[in-house]
N, C-alpha and C. Protein backbone atom coordinates (compact mmCIF):
# COMPACT_ATOMS: atom_id res chain seq x y z
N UNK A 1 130.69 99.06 151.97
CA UNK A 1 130.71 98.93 153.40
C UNK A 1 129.82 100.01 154.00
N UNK A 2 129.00 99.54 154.81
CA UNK A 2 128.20 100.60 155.69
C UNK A 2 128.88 101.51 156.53
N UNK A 3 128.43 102.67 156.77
CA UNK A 3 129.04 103.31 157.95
C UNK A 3 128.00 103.86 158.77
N UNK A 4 128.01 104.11 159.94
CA UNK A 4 127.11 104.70 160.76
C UNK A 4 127.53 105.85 161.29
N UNK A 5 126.54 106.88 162.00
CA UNK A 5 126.46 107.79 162.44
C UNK A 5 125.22 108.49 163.70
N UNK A 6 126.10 108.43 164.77
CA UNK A 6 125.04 108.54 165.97
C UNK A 6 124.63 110.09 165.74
N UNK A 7 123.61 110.43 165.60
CA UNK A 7 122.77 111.74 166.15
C UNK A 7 121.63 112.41 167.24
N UNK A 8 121.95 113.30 167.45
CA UNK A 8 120.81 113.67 169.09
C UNK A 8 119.65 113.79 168.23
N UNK A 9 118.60 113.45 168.61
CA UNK A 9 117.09 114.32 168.02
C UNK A 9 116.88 115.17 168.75
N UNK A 10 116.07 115.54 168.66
CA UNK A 10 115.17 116.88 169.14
C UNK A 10 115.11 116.96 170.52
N UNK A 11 114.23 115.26 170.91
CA UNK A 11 113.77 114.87 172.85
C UNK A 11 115.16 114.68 173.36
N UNK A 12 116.37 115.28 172.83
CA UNK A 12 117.99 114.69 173.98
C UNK A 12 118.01 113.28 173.45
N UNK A 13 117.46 111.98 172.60
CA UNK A 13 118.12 110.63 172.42
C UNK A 13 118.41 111.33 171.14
N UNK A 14 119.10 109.42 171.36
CA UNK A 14 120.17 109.19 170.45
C UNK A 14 119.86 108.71 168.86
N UNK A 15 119.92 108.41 167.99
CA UNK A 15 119.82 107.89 166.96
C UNK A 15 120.49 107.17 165.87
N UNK A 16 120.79 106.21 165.29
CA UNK A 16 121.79 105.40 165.07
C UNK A 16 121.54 105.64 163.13
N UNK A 17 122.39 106.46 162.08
CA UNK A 17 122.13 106.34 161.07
C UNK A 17 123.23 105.23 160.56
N UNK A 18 122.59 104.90 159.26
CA UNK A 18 123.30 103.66 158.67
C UNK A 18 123.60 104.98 157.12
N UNK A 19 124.53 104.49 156.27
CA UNK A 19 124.66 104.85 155.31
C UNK A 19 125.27 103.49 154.87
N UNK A 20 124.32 103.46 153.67
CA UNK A 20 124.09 102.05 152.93
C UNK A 20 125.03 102.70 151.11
N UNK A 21 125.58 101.56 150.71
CA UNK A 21 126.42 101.96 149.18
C UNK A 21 124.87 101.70 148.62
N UNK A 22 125.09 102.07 147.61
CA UNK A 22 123.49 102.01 146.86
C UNK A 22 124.20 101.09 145.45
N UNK A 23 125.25 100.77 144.99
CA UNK A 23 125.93 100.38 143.91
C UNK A 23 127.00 99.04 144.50
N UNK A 24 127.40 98.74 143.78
CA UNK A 24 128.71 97.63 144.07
C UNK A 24 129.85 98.98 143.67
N UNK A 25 131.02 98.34 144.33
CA UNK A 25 132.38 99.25 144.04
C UNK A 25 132.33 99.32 143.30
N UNK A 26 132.26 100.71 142.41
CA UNK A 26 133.00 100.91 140.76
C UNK A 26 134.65 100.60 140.49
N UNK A 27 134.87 100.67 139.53
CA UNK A 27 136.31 100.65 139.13
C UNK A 27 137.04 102.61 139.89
N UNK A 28 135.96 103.29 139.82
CA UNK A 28 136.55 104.60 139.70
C UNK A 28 136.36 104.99 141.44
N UNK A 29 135.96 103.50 142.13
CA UNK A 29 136.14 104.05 143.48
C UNK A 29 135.08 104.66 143.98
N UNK A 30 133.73 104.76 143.72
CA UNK A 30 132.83 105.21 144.17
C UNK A 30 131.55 104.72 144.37
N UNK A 31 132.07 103.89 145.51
CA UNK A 31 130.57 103.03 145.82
C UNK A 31 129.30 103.56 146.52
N UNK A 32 129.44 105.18 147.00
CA UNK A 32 128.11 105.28 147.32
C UNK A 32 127.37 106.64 146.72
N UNK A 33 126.24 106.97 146.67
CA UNK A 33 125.83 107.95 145.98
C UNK A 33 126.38 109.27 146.39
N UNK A 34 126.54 109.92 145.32
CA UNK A 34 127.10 111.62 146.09
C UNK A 34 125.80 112.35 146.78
N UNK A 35 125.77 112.69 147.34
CA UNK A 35 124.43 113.57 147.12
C UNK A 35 125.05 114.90 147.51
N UNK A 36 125.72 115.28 147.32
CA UNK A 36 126.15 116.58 148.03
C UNK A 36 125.91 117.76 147.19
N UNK A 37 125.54 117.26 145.99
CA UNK A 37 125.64 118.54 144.86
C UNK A 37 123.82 118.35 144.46
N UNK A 38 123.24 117.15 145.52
CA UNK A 38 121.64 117.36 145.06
C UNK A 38 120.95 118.90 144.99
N UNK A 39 121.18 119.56 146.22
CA UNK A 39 120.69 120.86 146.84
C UNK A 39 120.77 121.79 145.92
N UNK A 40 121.82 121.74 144.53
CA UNK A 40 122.34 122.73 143.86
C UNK A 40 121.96 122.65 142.58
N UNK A 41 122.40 123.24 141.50
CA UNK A 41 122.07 123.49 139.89
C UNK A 41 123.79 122.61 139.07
N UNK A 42 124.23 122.12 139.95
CA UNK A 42 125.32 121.82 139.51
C UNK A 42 125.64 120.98 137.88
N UNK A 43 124.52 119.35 139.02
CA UNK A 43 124.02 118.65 137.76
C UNK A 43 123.62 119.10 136.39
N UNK A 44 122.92 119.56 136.45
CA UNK A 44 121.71 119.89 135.81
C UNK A 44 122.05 121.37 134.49
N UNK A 45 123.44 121.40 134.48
CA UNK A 45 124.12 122.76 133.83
C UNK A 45 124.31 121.93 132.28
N UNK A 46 124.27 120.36 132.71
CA UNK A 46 124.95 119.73 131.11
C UNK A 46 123.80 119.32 130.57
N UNK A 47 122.85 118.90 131.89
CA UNK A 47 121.34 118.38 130.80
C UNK A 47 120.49 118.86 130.16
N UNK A 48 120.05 117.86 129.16
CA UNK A 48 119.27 118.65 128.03
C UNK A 48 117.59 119.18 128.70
N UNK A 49 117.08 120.31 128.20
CA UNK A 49 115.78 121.05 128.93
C UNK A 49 116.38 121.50 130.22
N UNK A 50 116.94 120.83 131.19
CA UNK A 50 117.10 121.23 132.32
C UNK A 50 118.21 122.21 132.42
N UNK A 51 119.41 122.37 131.46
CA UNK A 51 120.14 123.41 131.85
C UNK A 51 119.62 125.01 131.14
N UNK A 52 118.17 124.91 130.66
CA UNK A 52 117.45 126.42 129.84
C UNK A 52 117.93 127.53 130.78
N UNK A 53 117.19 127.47 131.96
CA UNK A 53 117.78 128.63 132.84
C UNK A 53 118.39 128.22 134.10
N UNK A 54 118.98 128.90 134.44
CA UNK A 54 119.89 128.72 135.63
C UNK A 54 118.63 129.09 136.97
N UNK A 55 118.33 128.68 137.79
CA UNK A 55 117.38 129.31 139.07
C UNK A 55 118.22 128.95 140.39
N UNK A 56 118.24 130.31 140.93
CA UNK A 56 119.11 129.81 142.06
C UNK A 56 118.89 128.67 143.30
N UNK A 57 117.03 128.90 143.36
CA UNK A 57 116.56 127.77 144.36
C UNK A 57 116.35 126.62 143.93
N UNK A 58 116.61 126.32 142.57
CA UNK A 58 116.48 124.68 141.51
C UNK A 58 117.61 123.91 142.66
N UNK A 59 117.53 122.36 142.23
CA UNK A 59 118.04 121.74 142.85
C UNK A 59 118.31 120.32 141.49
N UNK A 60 119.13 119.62 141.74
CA UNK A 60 119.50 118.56 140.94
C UNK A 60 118.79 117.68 140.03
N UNK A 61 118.81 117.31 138.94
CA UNK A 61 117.30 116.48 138.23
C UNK A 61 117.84 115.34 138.84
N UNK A 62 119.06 114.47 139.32
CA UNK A 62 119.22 113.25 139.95
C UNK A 62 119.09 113.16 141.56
N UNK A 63 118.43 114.28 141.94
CA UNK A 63 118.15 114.22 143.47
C UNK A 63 116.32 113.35 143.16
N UNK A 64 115.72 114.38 141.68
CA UNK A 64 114.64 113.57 141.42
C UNK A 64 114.88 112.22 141.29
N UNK A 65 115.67 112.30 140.47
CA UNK A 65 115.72 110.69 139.84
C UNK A 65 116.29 109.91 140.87
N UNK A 66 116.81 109.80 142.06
CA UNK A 66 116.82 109.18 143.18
C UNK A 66 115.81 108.89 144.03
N UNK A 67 114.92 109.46 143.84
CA UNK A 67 113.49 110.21 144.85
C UNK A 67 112.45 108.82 143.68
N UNK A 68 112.68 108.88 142.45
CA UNK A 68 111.84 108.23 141.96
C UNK A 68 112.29 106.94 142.43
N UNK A 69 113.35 106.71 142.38
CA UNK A 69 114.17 105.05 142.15
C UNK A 69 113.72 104.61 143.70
N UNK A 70 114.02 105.47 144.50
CA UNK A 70 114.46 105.04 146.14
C UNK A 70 112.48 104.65 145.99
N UNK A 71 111.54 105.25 145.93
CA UNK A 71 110.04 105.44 146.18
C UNK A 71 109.25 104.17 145.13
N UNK A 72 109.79 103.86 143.73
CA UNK A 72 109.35 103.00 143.06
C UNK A 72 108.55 103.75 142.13
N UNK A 73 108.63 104.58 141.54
CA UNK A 73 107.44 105.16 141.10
C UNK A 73 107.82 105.33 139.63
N UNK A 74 106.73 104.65 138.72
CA UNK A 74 106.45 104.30 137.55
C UNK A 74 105.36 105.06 136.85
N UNK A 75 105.85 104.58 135.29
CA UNK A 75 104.84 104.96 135.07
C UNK A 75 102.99 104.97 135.31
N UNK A 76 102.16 105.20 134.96
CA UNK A 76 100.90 104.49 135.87
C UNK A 76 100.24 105.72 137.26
N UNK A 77 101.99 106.18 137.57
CA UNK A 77 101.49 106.95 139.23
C UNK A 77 101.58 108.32 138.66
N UNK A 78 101.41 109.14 139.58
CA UNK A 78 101.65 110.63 139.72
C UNK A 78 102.38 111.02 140.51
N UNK A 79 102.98 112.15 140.52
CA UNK A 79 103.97 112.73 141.15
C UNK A 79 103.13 114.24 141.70
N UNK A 80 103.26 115.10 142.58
CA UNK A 80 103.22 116.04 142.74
C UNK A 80 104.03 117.63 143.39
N UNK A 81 104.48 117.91 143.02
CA UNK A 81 105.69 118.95 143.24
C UNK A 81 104.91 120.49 143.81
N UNK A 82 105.01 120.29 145.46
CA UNK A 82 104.13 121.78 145.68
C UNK A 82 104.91 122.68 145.65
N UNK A 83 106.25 122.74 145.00
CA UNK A 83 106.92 124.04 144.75
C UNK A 83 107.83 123.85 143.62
N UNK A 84 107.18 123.87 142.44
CA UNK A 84 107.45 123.91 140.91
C UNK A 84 109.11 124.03 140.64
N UNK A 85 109.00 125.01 140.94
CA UNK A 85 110.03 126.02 140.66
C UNK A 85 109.91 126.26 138.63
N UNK A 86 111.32 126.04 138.54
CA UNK A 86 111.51 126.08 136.73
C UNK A 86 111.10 123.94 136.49
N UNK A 87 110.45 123.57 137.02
CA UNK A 87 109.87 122.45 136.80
C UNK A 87 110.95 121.23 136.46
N UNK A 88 112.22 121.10 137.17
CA UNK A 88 113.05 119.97 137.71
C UNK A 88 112.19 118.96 137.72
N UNK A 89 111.40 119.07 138.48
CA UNK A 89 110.77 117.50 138.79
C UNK A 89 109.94 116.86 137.88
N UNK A 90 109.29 117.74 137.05
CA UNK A 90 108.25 117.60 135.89
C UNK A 90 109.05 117.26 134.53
N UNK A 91 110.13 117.84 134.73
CA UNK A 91 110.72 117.49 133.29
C UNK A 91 111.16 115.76 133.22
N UNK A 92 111.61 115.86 134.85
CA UNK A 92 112.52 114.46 134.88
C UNK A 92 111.33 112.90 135.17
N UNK A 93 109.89 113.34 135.25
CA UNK A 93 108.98 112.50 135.47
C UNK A 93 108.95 112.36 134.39
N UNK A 94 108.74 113.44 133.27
CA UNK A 94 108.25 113.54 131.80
C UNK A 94 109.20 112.57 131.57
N UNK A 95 110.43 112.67 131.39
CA UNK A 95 111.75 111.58 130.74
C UNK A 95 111.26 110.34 131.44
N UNK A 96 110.53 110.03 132.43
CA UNK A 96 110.27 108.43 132.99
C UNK A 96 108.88 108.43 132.56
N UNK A 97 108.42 108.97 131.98
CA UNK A 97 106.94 108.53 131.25
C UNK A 97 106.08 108.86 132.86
N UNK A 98 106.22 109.65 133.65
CA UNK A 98 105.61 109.21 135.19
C UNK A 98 104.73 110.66 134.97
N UNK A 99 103.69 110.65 134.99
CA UNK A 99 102.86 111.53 135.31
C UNK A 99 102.97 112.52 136.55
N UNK A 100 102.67 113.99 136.49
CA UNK A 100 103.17 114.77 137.76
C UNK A 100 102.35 116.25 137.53
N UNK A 101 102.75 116.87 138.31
CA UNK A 101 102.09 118.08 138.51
C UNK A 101 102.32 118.62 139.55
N UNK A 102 102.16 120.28 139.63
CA UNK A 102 102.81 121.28 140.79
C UNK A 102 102.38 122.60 140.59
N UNK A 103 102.33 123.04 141.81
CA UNK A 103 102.36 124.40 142.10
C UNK A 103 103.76 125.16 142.00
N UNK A 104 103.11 126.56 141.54
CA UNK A 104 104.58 127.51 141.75
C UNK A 104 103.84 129.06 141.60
N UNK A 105 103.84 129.87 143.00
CA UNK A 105 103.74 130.84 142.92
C UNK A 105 103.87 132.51 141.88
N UNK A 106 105.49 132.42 141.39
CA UNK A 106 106.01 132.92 140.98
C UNK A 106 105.76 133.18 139.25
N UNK A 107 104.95 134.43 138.85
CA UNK A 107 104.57 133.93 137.40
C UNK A 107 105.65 133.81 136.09
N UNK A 108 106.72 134.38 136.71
CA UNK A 108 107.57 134.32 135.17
C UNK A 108 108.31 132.41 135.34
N UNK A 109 108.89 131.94 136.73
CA UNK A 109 108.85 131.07 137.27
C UNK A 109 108.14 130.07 136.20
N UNK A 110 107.00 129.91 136.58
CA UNK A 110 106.05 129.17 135.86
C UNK A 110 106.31 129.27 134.63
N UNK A 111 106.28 130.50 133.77
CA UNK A 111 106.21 130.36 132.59
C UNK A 111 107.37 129.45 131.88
N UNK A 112 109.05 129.73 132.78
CA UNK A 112 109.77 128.58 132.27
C UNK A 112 109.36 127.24 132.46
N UNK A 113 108.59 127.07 133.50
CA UNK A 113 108.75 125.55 133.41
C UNK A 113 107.19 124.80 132.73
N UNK A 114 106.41 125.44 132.43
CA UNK A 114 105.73 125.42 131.18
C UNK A 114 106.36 125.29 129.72
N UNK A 115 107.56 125.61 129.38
CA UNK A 115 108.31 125.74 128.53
C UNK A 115 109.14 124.57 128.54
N UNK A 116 109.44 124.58 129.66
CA UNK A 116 110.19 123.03 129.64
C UNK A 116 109.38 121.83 129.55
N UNK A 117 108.19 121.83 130.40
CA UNK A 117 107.63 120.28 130.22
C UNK A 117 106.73 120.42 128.66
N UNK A 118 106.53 121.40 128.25
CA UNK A 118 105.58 121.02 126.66
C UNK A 118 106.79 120.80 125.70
N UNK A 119 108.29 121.05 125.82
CA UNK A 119 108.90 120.28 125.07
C UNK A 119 109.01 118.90 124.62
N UNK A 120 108.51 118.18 123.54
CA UNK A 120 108.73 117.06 123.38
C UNK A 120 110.05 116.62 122.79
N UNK A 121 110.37 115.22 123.59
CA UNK A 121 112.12 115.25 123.46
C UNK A 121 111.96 113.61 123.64
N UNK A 122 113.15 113.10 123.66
CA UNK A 122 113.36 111.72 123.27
C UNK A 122 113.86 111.07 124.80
């Protein structure tokens, strides 16, 4: 079931959001995506490459993998990530065969996530 949600913008109107289930009802009661734990390292503590180091500004590998699904993006395309970090987004393109690439300021930064995407993994 949809639900909506009116918000002000910026100019004083109004704005009408929809929140759409992205799934049919599960058995376990959870028909729409969580995203609440995207922003965080939460996910990403059990998965393989992605739980190497902990970074406090990392964010979820299924906020990627939503970002790919919601956008369509296959193998064939590229991805580009202008803020690397420990390379979340690169690892989780790498697992979809999707080509990508990014910037990241920070040199030790980089060096993990150099470490993560030259892992070859299944």
């Amino acid at each position: 079931m949809a639900t909506t949600q009116t918000v002000l913008n910026s100019d004083g109107g109004e704005e009408i959001l929809h929140r759409r289930p992205l799934a049919p009802q599960s058995s376990g009661g959870a028909s729409e995506l969580d995203i609440s734990q995207f922003g965080t390292f939460a996910d990403s503590k059990g998965a393989p490459i992605h739980r190497w180091f902990q970074y406090p500004a990392g964010f979820s590998f299924r906020a990627v993998e939503y970002a790919l699904d919601t956008f369509g993006i296959r193998p064939g395309q590229r991805v580009y990530d202008p803020f690397t970090g420990t390379g979340t987004t690169e690892v989780t393109c790498k697992g979809r065969g999707v080509s990508s690439g990014g910037t990241e300021a920070h040199p030790f930064v980089v060096r993990i996530a150099q470490t993560k995407v030259r892992w070859d993994y299944d």
